[in-house]
Protein backbone atom coordinates (compact mmCIF):
# COMPACT_ATOMS: atom_id res chain seq x y z
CA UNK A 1 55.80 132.70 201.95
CA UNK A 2 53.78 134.48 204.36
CA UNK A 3 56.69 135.51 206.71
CA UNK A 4 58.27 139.27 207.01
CA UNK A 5 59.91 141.05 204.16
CA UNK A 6 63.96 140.35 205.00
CA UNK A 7 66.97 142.49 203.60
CA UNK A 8 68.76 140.63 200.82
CA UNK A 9 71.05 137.97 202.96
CA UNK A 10 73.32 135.89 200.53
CA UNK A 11 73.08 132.20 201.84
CA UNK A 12 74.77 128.82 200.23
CA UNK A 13 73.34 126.05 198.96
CA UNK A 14 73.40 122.76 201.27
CA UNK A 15 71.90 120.09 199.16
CA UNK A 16 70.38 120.33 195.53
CA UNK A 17 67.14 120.40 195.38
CA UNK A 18 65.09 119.79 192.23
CA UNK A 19 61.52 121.60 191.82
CA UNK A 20 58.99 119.98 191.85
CA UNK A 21 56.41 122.74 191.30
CA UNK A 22 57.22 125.64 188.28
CA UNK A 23 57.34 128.78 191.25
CA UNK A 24 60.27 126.64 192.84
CA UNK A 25 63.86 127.47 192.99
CA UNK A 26 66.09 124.89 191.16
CA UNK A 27 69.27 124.70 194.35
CA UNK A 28 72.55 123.20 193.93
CA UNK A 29 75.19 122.39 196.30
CA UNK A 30 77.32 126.01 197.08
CA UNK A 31 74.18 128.18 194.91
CA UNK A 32 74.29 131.25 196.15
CA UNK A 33 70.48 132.13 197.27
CA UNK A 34 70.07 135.61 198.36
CA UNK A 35 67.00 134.96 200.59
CA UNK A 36 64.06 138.14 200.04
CA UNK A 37 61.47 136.29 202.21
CA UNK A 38 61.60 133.29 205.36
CA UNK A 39 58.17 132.10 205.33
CA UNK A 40 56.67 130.22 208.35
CA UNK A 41 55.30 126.79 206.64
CA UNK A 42 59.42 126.46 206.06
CA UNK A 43 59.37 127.82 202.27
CA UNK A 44 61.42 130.56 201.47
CA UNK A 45 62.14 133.08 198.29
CA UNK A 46 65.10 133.52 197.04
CA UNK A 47 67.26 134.87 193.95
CA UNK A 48 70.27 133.15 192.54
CA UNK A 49 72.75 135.40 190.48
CA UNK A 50 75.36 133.89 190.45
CA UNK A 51 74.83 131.33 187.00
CA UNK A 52 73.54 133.44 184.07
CA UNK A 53 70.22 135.44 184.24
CA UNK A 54 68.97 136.26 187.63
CA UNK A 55 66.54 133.21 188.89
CA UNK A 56 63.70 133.33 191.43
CA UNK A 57 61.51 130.76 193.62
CA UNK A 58 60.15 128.92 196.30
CA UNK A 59 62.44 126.35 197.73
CA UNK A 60 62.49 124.88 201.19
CA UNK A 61 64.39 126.92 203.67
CA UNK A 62 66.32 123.98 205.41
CA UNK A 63 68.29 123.67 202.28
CA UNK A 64 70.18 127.07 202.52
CA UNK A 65 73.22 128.04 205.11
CA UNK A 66 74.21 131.29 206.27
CA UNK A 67 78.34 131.28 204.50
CA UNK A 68 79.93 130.89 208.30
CA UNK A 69 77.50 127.28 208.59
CA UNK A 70 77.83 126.05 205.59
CA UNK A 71 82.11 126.87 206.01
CA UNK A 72 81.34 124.97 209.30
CA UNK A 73 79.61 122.12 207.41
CA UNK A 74 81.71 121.51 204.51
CA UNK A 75 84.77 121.09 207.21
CA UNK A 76 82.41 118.30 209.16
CA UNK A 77 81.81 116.84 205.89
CA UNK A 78 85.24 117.01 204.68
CA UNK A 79 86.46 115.52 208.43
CA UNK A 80 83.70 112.47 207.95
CA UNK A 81 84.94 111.26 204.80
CA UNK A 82 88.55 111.44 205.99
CA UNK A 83 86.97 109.30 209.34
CA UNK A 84 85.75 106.90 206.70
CA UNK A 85 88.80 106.38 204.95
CA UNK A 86 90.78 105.73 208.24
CA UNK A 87 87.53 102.79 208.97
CA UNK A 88 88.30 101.43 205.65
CA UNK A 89 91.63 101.57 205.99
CA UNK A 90 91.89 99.73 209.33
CA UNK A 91 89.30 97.28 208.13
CA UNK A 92 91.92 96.39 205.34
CA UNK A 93 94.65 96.22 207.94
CA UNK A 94 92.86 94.09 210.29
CA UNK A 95 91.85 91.54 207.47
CA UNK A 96 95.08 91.36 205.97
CA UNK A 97 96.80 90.89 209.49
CA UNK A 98 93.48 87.74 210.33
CA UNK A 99 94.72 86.12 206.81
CA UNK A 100 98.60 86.47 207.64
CA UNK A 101 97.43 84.46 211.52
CA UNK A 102 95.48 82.04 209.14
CA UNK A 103 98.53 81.51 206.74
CA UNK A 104 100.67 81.22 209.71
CA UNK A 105 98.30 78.64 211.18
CA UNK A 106 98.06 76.31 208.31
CA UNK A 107 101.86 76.59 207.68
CA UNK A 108 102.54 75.07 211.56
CA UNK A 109 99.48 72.39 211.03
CA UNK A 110 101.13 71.46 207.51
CA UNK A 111 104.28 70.49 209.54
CA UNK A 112 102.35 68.89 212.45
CA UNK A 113 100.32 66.83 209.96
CA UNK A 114 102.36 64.72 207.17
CA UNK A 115 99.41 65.66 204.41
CA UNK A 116 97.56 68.89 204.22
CA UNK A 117 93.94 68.65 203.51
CA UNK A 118 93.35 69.04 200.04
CA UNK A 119 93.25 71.84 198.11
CA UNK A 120 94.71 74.14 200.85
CA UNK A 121 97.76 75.76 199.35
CA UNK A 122 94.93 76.67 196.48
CA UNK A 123 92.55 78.20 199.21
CA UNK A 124 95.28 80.46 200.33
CA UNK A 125 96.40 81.06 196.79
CA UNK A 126 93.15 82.36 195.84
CA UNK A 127 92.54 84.55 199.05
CA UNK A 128 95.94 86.09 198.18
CA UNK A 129 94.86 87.06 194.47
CA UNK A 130 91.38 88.03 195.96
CA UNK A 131 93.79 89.94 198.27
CA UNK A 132 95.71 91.31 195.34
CA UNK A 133 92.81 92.33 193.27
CA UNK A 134 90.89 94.67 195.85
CA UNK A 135 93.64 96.42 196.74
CA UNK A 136 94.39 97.50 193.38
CA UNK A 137 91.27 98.32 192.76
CA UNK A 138 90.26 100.53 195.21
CA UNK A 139 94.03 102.45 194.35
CA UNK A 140 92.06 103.03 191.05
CA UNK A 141 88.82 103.98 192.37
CA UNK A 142 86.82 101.31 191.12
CA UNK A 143 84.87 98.11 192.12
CA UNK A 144 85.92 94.86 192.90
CA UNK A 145 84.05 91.93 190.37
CA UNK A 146 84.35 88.95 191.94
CA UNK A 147 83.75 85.55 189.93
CA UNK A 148 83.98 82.05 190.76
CA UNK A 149 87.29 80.64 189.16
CA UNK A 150 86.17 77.31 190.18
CA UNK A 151 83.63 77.30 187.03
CA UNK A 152 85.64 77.08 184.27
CA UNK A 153 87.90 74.30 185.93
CA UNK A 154 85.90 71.29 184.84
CA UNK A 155 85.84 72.42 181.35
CA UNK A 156 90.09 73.04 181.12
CA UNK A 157 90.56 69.75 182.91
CA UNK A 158 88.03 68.00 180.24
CA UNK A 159 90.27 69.55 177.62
């Protein structure tokens, strides 16, 4: 750093950041850094203290908030991911309520027409257990593995 010499400010961690020289700083999210120098290419030295023995390095400035900013940033953050989960949560409420029009729809052409089209009632069957099995896995946190059911039908029938 070629910038002033600054009093010891304590800032926090934004991202982590992993050296890629050995004179860098090692960061990770909520480090405390106390900054000693602001240099003007953007690279600053710091200490952390906070972890063990007292560490030192380069590392690039942008990483580091003042404690008010990063207070201010980790309630943005915090109000993002709750926006996300109301997205995903009307997405789920808008596809379930397109399905329940669709259900509704063939149910009123089944009575208009003497035979439904063929495999129909199994369409909606397996949209329903599609249905079924996302919901209850996102209430556990995980993925959804989809397969085709379809392929192992030729092989039970055969049997």
């Amino acid at each position: 750093p070629t910038g002033p010499m600054m009093e010891d400010i304590p800032y926090l961690a934004s991202y982590d950041y992993v050296p890629a020289e050995p004179d860098e700083l090692a960061l990770r999210y909520g480090d405390e850094v106390h900054v000693q120098q602001r240099g003007d290419d953007g690279w600053w030295f710091g200490v952390i203290v906070s972890d063990g023995p007292p560490r030192c390095g380069l590392f690039p400035g942008s990483y580091v908030l003042t404690r008010n900013d990063f207070s201010a940033q980790a309630v943005l953050r915090k109000q993002a991911e709750a926006d996300a989960a109301a997205v995903r949560l009307q997405a789920r409420l808008r596809g379930r309520d397109a399905r329940a029009k669709a259900k509704a729809a063939a149910a009123a052409r089944r009575e208009d027409v003497v035979d439904a089209p063929p495999g129909a009632d199994e369409t909606l069957g397996l949209i329903e257990g599609l249905e079924k099995r996302a919901v209850a896995a996102e209430a556990s946190g995980g993925g959804v593995a989809i397969s085709d059911s379809r392929r192992g039908r030729g092989d039970a029938a055969a049997a």
